[in-house]
PDB file of N, CA and C in Angstrom:
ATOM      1  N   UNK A   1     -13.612 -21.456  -2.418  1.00  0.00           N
ATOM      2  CA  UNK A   1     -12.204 -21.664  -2.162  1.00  0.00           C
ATOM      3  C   UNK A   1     -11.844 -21.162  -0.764  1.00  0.00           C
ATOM      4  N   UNK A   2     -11.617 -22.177   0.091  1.00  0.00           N
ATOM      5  CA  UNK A   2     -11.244 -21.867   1.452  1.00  0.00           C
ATOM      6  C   UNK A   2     -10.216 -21.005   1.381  1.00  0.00           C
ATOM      7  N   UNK A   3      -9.301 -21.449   0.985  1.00  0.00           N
ATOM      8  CA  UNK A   3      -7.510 -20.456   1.091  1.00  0.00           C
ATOM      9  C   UNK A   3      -7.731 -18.764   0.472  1.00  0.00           C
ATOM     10  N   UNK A   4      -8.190 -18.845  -0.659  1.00  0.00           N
ATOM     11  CA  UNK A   4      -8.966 -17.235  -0.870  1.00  0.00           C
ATOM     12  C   UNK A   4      -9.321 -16.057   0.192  1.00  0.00           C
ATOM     13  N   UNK A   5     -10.297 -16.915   0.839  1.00  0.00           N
ATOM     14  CA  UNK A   5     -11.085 -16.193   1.790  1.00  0.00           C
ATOM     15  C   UNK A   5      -9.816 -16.175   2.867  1.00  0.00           C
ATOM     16  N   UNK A   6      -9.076 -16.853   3.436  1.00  0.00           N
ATOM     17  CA  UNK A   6      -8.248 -17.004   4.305  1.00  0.00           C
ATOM     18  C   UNK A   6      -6.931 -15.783   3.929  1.00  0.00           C
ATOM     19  N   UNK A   7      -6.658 -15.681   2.366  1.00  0.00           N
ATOM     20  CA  UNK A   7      -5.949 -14.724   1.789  1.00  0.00           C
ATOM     21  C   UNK A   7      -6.401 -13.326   1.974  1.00  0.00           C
ATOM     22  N   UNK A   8      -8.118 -13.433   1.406  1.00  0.00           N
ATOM     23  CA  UNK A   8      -8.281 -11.922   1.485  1.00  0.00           C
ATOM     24  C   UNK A   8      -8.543 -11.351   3.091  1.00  0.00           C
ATOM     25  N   UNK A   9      -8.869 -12.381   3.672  1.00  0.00           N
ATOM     26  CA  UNK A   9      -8.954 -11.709   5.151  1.00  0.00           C
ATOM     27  C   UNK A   9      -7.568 -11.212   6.112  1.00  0.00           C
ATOM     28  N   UNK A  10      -6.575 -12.005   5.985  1.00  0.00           N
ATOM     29  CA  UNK A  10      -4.955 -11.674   6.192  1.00  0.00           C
ATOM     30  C   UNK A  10      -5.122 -10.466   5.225  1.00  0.00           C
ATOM     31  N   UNK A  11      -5.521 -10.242   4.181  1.00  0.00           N
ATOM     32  CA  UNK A  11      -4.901  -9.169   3.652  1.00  0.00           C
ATOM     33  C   UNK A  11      -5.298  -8.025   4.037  1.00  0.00           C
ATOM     34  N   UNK A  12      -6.739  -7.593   4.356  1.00  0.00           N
ATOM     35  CA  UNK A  12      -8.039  -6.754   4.583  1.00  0.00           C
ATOM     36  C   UNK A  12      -6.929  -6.421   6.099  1.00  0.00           C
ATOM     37  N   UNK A  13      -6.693  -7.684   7.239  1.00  0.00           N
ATOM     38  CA  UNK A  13      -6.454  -7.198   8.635  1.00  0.00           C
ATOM     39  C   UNK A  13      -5.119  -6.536   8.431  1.00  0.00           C
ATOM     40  N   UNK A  14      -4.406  -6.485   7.703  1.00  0.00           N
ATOM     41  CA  UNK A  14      -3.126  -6.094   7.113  1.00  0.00           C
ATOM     42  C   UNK A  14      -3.311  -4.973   6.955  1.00  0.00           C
ATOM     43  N   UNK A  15      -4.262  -4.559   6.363  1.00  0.00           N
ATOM     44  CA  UNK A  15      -4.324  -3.081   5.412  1.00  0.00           C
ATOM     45  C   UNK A  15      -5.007  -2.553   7.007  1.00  0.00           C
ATOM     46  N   UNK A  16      -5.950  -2.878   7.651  1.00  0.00           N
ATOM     47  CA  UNK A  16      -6.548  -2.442   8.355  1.00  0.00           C
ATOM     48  C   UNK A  16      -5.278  -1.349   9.468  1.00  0.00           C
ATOM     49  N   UNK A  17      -4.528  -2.184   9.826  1.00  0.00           N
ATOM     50  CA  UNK A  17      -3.568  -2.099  11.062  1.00  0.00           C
ATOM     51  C   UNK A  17      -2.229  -0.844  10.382  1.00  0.00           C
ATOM     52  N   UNK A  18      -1.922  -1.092   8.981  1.00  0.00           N
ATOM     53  CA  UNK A  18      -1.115  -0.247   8.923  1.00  0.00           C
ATOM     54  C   UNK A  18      -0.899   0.826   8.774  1.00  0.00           C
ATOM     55  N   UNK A  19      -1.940   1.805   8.829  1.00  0.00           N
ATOM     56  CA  UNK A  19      -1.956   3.067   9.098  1.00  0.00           C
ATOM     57  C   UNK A  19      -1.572   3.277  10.299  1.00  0.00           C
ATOM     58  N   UNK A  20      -2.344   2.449  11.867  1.00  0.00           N
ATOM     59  CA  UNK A  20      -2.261   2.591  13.129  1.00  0.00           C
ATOM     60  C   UNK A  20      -0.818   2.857  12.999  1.00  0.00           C
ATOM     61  N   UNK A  21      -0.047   1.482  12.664  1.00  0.00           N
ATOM     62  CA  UNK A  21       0.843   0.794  13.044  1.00  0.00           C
ATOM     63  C   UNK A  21       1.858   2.289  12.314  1.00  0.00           C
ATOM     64  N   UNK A  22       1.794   2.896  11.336  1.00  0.00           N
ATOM     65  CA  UNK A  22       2.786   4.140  10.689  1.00  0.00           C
ATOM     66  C   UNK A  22       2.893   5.198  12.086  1.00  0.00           C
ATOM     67  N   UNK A  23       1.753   5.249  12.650  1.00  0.00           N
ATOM     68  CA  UNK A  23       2.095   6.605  13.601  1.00  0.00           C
ATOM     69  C   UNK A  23       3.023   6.002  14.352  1.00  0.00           C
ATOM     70  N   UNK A  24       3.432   5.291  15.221  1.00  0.00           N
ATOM     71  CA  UNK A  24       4.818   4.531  15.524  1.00  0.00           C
ATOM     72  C   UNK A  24       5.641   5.200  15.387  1.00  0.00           C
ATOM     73  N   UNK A  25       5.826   5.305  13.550  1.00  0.00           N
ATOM     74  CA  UNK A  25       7.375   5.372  13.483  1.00  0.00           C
ATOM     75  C   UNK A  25       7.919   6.413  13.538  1.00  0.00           C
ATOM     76  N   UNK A  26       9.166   6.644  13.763  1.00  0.00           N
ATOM     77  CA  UNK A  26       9.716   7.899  13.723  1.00  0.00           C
ATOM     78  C   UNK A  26      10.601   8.574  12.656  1.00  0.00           C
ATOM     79  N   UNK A  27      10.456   7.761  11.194  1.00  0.00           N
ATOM     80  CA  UNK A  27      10.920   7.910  10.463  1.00  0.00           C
ATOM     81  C   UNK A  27      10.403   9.187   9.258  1.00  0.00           C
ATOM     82  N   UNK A  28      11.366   9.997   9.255  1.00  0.00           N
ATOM     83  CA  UNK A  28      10.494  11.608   8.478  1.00  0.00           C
ATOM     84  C   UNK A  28      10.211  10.894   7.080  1.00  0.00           C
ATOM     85  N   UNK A  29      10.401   9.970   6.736  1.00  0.00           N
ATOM     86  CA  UNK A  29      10.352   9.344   5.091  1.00  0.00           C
ATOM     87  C   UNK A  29       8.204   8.799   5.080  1.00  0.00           C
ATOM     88  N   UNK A  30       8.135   8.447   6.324  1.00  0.00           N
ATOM     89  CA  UNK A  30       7.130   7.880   5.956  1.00  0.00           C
ATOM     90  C   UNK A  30       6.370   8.007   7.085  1.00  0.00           C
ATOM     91  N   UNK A  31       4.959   9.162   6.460  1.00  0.00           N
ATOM     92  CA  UNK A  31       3.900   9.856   6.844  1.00  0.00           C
ATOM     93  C   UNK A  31       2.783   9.676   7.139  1.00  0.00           C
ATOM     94  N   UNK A  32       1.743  10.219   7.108  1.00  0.00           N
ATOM     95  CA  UNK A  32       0.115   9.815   7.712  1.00  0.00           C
ATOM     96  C   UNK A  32      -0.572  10.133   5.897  1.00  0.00           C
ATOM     97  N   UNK A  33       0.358  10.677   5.219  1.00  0.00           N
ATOM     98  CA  UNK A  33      -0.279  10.810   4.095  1.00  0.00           C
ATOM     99  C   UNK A  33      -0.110   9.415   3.185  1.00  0.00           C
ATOM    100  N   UNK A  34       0.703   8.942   3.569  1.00  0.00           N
ATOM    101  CA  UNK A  34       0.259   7.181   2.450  1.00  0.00           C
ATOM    102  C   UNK A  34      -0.975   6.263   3.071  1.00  0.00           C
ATOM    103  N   UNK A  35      -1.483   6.211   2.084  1.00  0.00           N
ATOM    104  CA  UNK A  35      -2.874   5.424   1.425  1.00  0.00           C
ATOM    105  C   UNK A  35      -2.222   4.061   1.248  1.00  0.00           C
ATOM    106  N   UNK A  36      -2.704   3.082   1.291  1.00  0.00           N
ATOM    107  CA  UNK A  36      -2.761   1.731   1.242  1.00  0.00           C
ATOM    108  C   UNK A  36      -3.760   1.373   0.885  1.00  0.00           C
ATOM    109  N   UNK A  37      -3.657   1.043  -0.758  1.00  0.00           N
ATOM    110  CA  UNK A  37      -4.873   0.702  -1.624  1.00  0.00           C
ATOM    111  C   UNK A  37      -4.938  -0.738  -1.800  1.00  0.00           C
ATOM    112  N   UNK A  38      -4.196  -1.891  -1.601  1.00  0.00           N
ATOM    113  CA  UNK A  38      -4.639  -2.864  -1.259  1.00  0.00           C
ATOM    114  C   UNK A  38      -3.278  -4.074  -1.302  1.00  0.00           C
ATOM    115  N   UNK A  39      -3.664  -5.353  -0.902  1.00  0.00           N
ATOM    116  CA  UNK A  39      -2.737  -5.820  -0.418  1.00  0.00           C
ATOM    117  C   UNK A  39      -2.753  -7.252  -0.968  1.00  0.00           C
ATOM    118  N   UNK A  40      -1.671  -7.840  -1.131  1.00  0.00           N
ATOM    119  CA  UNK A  40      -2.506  -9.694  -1.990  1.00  0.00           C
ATOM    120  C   UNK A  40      -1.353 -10.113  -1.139  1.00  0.00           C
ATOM    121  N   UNK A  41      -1.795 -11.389  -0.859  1.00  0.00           N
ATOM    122  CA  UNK A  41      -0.669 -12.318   0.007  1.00  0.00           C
ATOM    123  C   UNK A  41      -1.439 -13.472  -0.685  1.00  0.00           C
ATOM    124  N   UNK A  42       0.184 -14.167  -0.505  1.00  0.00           N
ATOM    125  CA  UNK A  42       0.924 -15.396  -1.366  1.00  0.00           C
ATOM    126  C   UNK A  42      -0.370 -16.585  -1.287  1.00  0.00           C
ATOM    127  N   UNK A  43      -0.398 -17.674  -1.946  1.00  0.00           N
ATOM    128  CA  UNK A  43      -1.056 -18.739  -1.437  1.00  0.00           C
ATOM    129  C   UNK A  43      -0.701 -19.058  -0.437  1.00  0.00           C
ATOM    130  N   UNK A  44       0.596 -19.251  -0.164  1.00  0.00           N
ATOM    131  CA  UNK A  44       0.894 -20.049   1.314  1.00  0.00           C
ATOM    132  C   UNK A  44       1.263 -18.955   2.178  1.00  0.00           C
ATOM    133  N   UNK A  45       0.752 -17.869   2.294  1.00  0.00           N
ATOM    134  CA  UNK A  45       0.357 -16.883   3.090  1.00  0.00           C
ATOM    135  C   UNK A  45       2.069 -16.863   3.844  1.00  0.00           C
ATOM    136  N   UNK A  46       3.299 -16.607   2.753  1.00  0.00           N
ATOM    137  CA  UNK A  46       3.949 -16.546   3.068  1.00  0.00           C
ATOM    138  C   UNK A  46       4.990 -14.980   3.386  1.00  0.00           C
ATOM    139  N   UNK A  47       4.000 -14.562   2.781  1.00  0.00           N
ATOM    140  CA  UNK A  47       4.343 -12.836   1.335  1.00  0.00           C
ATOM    141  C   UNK A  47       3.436 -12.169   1.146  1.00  0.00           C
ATOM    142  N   UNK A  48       3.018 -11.294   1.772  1.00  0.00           N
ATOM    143  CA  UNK A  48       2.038  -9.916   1.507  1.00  0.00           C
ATOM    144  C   UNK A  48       3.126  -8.979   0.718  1.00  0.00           C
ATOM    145  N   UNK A  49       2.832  -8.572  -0.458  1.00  0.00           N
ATOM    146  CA  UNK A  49       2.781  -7.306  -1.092  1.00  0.00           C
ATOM    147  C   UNK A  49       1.868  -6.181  -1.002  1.00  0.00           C
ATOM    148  N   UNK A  50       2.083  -5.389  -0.842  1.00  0.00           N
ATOM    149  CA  UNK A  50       1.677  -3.949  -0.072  1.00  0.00           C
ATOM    150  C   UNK A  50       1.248  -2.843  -1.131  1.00  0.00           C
ATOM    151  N   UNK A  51       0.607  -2.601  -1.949  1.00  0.00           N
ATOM    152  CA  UNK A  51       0.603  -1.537  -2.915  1.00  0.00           C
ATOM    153  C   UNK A  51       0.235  -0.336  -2.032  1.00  0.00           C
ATOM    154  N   UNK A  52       0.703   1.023  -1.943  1.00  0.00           N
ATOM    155  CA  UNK A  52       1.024   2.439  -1.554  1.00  0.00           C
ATOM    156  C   UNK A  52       0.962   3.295  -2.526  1.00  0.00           C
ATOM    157  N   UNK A  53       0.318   4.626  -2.119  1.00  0.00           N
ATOM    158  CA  UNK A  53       0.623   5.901  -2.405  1.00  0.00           C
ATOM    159  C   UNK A  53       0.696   6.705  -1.401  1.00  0.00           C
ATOM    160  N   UNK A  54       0.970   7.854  -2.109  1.00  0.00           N
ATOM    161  CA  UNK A  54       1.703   8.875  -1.040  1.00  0.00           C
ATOM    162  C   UNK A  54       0.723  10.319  -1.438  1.00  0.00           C
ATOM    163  N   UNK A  55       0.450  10.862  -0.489  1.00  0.00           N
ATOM    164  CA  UNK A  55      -0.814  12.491  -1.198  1.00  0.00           C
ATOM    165  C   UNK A  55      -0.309  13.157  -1.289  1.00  0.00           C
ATOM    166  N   UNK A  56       1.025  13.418  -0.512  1.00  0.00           N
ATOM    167  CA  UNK A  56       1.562  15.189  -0.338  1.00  0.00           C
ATOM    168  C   UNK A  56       2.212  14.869  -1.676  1.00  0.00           C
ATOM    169  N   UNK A  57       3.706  15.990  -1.523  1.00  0.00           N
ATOM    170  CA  UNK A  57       4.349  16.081  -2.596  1.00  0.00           C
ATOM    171  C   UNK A  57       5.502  15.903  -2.391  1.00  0.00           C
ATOM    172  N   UNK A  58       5.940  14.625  -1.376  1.00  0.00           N
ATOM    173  CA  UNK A  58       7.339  13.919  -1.067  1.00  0.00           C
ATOM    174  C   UNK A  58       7.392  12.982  -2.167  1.00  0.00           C
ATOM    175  N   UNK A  59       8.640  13.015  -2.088  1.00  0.00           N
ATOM    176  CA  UNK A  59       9.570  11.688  -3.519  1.00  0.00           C
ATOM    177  C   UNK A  59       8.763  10.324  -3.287  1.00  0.00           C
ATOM    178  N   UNK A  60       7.826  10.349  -3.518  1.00  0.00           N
ATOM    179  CA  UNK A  60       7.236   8.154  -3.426  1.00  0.00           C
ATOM    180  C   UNK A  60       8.593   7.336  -2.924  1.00  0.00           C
ATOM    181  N   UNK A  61       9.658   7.847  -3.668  1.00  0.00           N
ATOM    182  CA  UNK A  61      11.012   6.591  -3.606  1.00  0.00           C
ATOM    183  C   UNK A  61      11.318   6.745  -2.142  1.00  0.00           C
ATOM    184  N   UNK A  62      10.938   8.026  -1.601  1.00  0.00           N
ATOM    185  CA  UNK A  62      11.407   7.935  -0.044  1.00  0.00           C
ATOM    186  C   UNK A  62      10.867   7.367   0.937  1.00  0.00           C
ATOM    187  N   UNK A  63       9.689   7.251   0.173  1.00  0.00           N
ATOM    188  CA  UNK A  63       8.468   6.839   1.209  1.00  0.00           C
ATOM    189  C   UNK A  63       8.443   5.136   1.185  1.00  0.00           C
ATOM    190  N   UNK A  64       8.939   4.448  -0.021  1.00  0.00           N
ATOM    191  CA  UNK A  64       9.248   3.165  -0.524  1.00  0.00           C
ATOM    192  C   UNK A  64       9.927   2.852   0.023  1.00  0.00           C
ATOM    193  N   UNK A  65      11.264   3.875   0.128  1.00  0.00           N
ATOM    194  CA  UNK A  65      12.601   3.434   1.217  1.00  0.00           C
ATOM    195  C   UNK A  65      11.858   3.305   2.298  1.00  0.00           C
ATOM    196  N   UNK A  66      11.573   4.100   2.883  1.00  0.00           N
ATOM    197  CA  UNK A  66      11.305   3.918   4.225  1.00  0.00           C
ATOM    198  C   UNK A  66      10.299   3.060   4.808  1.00  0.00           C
ATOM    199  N   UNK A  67       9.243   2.751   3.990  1.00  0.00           N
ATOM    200  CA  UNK A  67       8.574   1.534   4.516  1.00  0.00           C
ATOM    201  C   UNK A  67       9.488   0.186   3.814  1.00  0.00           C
ATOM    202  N   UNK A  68      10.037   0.530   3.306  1.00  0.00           N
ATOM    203  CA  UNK A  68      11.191  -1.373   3.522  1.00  0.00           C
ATOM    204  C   UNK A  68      11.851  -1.265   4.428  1.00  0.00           C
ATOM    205  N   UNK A  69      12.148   0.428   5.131  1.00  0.00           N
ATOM    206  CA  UNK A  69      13.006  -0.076   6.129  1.00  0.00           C
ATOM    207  C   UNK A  69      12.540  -0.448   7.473  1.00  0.00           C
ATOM    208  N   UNK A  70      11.381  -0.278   7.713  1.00  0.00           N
ATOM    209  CA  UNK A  70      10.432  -0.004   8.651  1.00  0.00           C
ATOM    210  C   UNK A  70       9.788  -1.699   8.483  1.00  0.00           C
ATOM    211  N   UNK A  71       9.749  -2.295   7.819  1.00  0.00           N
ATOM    212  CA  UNK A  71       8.818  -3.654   7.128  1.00  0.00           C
ATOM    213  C   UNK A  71       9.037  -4.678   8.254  1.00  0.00           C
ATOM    214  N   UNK A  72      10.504  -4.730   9.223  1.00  0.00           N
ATOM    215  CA  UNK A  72      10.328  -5.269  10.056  1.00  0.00           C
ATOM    216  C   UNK A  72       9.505  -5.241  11.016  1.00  0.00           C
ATOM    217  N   UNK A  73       9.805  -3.633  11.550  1.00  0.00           N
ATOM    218  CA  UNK A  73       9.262  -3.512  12.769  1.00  0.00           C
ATOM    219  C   UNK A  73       7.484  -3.701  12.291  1.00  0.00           C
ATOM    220  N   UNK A  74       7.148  -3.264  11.125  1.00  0.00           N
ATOM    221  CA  UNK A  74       5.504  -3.589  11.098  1.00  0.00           C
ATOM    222  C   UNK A  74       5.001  -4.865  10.866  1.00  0.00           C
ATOM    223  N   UNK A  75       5.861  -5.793  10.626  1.00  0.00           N
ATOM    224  CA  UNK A  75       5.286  -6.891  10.644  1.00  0.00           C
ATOM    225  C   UNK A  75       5.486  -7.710  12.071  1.00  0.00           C
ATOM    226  N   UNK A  76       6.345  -6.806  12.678  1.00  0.00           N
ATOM    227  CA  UNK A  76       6.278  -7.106  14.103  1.00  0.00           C
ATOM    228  C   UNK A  76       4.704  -6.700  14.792  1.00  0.00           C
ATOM    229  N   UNK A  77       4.349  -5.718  14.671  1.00  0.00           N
ATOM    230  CA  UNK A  77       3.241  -4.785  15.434  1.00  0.00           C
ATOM    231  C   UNK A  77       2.470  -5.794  14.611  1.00  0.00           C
ATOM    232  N   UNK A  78       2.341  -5.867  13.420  1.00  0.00           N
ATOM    233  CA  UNK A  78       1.154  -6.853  12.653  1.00  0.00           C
ATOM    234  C   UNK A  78       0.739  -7.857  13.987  1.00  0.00           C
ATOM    235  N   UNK A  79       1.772  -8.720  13.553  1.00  0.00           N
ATOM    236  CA  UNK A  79       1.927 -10.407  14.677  1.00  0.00           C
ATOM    237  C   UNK A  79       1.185  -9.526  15.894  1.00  0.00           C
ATOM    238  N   UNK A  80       1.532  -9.144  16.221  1.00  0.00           N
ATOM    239  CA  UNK A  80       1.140  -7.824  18.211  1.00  0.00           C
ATOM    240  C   UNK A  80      -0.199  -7.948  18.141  1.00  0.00           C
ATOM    241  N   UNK A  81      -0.676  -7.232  16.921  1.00  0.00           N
ATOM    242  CA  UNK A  81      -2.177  -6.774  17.213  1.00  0.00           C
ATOM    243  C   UNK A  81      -3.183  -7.998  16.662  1.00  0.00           C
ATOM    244  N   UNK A  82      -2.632  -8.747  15.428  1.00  0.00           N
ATOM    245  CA  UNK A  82      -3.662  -9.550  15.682  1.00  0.00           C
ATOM    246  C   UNK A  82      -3.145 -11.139  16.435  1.00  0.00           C
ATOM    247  N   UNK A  83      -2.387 -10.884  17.102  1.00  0.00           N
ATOM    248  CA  UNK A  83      -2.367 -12.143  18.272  1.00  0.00           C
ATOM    249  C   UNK A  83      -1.832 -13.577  16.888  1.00  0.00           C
ATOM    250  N   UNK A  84      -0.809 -13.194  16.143  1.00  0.00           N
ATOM    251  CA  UNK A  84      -0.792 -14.160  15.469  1.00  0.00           C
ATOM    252  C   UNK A  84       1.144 -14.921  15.972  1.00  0.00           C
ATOM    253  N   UNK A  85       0.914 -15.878  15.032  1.00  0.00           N
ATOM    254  CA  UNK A  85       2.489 -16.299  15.208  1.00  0.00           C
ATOM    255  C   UNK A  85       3.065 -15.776  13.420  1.00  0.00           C
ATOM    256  N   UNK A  86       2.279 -16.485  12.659  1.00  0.00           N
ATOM    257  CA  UNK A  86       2.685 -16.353  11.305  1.00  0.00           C
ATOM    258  C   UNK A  86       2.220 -15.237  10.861  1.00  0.00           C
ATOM    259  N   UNK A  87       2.817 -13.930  10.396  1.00  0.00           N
ATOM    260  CA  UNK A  87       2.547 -12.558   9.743  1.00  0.00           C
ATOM    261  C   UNK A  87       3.454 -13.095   8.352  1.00  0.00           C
ATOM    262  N   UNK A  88       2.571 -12.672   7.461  1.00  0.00           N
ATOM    263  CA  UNK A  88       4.048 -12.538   5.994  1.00  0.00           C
ATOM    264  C   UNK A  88       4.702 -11.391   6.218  1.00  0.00           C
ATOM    265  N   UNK A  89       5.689 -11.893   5.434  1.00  0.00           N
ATOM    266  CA  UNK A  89       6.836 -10.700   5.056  1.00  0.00           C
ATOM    267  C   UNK A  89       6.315  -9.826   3.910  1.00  0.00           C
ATOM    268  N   UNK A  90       6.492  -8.336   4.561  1.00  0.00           N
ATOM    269  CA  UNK A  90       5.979  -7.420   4.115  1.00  0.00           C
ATOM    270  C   UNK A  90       6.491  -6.821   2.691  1.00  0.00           C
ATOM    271  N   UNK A  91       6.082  -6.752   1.657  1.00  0.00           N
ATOM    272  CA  UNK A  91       6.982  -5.962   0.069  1.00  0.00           C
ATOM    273  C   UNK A  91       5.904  -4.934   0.072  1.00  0.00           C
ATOM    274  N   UNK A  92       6.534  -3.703   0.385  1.00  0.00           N
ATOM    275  CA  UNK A  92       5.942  -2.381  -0.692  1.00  0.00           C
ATOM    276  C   UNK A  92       6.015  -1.840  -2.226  1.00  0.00           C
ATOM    277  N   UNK A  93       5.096  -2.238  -2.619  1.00  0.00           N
ATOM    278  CA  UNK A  93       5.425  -1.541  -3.758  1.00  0.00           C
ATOM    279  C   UNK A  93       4.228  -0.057  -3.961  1.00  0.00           C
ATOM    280  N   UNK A  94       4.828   0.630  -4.849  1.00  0.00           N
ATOM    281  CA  UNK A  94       4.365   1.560  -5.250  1.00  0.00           C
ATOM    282  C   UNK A  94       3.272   1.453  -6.217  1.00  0.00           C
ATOM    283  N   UNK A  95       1.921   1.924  -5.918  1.00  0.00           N
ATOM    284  CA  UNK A  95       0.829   1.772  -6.753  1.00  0.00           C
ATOM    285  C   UNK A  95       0.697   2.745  -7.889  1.00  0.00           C
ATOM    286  N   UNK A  96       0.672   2.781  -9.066  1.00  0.00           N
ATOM    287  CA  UNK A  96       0.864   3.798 -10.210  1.00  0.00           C
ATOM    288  C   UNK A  96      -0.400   3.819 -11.072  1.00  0.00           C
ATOM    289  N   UNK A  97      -1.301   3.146 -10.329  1.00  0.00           N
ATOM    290  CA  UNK A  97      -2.965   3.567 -10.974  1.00  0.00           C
ATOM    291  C   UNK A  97      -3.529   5.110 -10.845  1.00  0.00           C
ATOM    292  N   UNK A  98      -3.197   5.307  -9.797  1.00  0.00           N
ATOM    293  CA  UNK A  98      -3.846   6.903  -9.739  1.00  0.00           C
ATOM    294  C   UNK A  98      -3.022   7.497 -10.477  1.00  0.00           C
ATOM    295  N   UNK A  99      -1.479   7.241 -10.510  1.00  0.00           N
ATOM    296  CA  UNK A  99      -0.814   8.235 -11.381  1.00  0.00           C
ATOM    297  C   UNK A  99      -0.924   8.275 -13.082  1.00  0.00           C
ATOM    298  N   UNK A 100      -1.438   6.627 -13.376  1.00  0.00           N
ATOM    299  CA  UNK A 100      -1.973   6.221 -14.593  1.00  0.00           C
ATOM    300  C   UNK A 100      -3.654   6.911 -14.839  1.00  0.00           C
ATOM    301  N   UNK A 101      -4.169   6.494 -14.229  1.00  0.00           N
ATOM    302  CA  UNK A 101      -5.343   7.308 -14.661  1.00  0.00           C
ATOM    303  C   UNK A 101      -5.253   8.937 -14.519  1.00  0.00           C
ATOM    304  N   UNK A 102      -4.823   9.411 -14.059  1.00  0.00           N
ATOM    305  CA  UNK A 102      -4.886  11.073 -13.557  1.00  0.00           C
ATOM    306  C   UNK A 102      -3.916  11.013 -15.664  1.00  0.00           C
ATOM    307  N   UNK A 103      -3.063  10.330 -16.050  1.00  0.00           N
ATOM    308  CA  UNK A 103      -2.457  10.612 -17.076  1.00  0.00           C
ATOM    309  C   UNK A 103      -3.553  10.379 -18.259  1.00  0.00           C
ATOM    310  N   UNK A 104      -4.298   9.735 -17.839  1.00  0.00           N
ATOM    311  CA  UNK A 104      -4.915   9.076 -19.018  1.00  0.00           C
ATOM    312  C   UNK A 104      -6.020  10.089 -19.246  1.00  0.00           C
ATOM    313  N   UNK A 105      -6.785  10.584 -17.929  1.00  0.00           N
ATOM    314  CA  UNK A 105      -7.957  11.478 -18.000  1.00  0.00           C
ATOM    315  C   UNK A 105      -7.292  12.911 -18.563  1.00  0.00           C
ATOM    316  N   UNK A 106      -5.864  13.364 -18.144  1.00  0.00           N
ATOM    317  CA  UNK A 106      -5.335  14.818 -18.885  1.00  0.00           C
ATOM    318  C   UNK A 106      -5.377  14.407 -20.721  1.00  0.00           C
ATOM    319  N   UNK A 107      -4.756  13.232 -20.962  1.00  0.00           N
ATOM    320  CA  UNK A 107      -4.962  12.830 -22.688  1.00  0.00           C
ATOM    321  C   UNK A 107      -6.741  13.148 -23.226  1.00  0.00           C
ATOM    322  N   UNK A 108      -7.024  12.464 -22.281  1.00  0.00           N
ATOM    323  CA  UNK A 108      -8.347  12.702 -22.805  1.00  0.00           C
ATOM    324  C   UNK A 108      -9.334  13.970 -22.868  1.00  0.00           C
ATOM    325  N   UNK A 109      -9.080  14.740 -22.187  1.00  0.00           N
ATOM    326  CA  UNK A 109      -9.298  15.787 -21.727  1.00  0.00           C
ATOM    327  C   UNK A 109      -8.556  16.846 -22.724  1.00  0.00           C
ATOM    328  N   UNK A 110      -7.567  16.615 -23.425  1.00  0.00           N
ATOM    329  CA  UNK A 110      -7.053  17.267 -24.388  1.00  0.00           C
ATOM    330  C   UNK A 110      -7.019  17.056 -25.478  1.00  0.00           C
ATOM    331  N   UNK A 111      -7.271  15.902 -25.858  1.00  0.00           N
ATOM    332  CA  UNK A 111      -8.256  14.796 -27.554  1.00  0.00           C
ATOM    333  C   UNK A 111      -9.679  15.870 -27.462  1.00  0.00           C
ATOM    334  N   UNK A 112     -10.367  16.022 -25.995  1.00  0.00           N
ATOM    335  CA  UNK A 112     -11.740  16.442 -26.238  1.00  0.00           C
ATOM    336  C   UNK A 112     -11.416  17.721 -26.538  1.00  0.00           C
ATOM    337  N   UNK A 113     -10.900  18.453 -26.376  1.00  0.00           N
ATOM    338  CA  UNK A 113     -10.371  20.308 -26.304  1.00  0.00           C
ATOM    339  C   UNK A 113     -10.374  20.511 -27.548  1.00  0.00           C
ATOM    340  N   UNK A 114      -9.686  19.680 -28.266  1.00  0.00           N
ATOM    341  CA  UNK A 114      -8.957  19.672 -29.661  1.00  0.00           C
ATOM    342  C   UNK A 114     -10.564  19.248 -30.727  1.00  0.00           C
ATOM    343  N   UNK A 115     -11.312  18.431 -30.364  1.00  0.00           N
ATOM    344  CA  UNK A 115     -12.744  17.968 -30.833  1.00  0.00           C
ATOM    345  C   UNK A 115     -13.803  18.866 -30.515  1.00  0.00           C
ATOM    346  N   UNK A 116     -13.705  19.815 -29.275  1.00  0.00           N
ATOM    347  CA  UNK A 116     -14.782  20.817 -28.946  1.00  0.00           C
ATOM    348  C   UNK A 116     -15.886  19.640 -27.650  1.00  0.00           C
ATOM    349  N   UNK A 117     -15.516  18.573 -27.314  1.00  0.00           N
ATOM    350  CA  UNK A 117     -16.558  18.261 -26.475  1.00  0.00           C
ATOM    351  C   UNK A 117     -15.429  17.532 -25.588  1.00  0.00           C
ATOM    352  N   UNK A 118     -16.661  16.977 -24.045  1.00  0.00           N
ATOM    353  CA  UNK A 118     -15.492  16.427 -23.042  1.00  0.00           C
ATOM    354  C   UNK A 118     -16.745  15.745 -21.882  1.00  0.00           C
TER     355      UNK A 118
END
C-alpha cells in the first residue's frame, strides 16, 4: 500500500522534528519533558493526531493546552524543516497507555501479594 508508507513516513518526520521544534517555545505549559509516542495522519494526509505524555509532575491538561495553542506555530516550523507546502493540522491528544498499564501492573501486583507470588 503506497499511501501507508507515505502516512507512516509524514508521521515518523513529524514525531522526529517535534521535540526540536518545543525548545522554540516560550510557553511555561509545555516542556522538554513531553514524550511523543506516536503519531497517525489521516488518509488524505490531511490531520496528524499527536499522542503525548508528559514525565515531570505538571497537570497533562496544561501541557494539552499548550500544545493546541502552540499547534500553529509547529506546524509552521514542521512545513520549515521539511521543505514542504502541505503539513497536516496538528491534534494533541493525551496518551493514557503508560498511565493504563502502570494501573494495571499496581492491580496485579496486589492480586499477587494477596496469593503470595508475583
Amino acid at each position: 500500500m503506497p499511501g501507508l508508507n507515505r502516512r507512516r513516513r509524514v508521521g515518523h518526520a513529524i514525531q522526529r522534528e517535534l521535540p526540536e521544534l518545543l525548545r522554540e517555545l516560550n510557553d511555561p505549559r509545555v516542556d522538554d519533558l513531553i514524550s511523543f509516542s506516536s503519531v497517525d495522519v489521516s488518509p488524505d494526509l490531511n490531520r496528524a493526531v499527536i499522542y503525548f505524555t508528559h514525565m515531570g509532575d505538571v497537570d497533562i491538561t496544561e501541557s494539552l493546552h499548550g500544545l493546541q495553542h502552540a499547534a500553529g506555530f509547529l506546524r509552521r516550523g514542521i512545513a520549515r524543516r521539511l521543505n514542504s507546502k502541505r503539513v497536516p493540522f496538528l491534534e494533541f491528544v493525551v496518551d493514557e497507555l503508560p498511565t493504563s498499564t502502570s494501573r494495571i501492573d499496581g492491580l496485579l501486583r496486589d492480586a499477587a501479594e494477596k496469593d503470595g507470588r508475583y
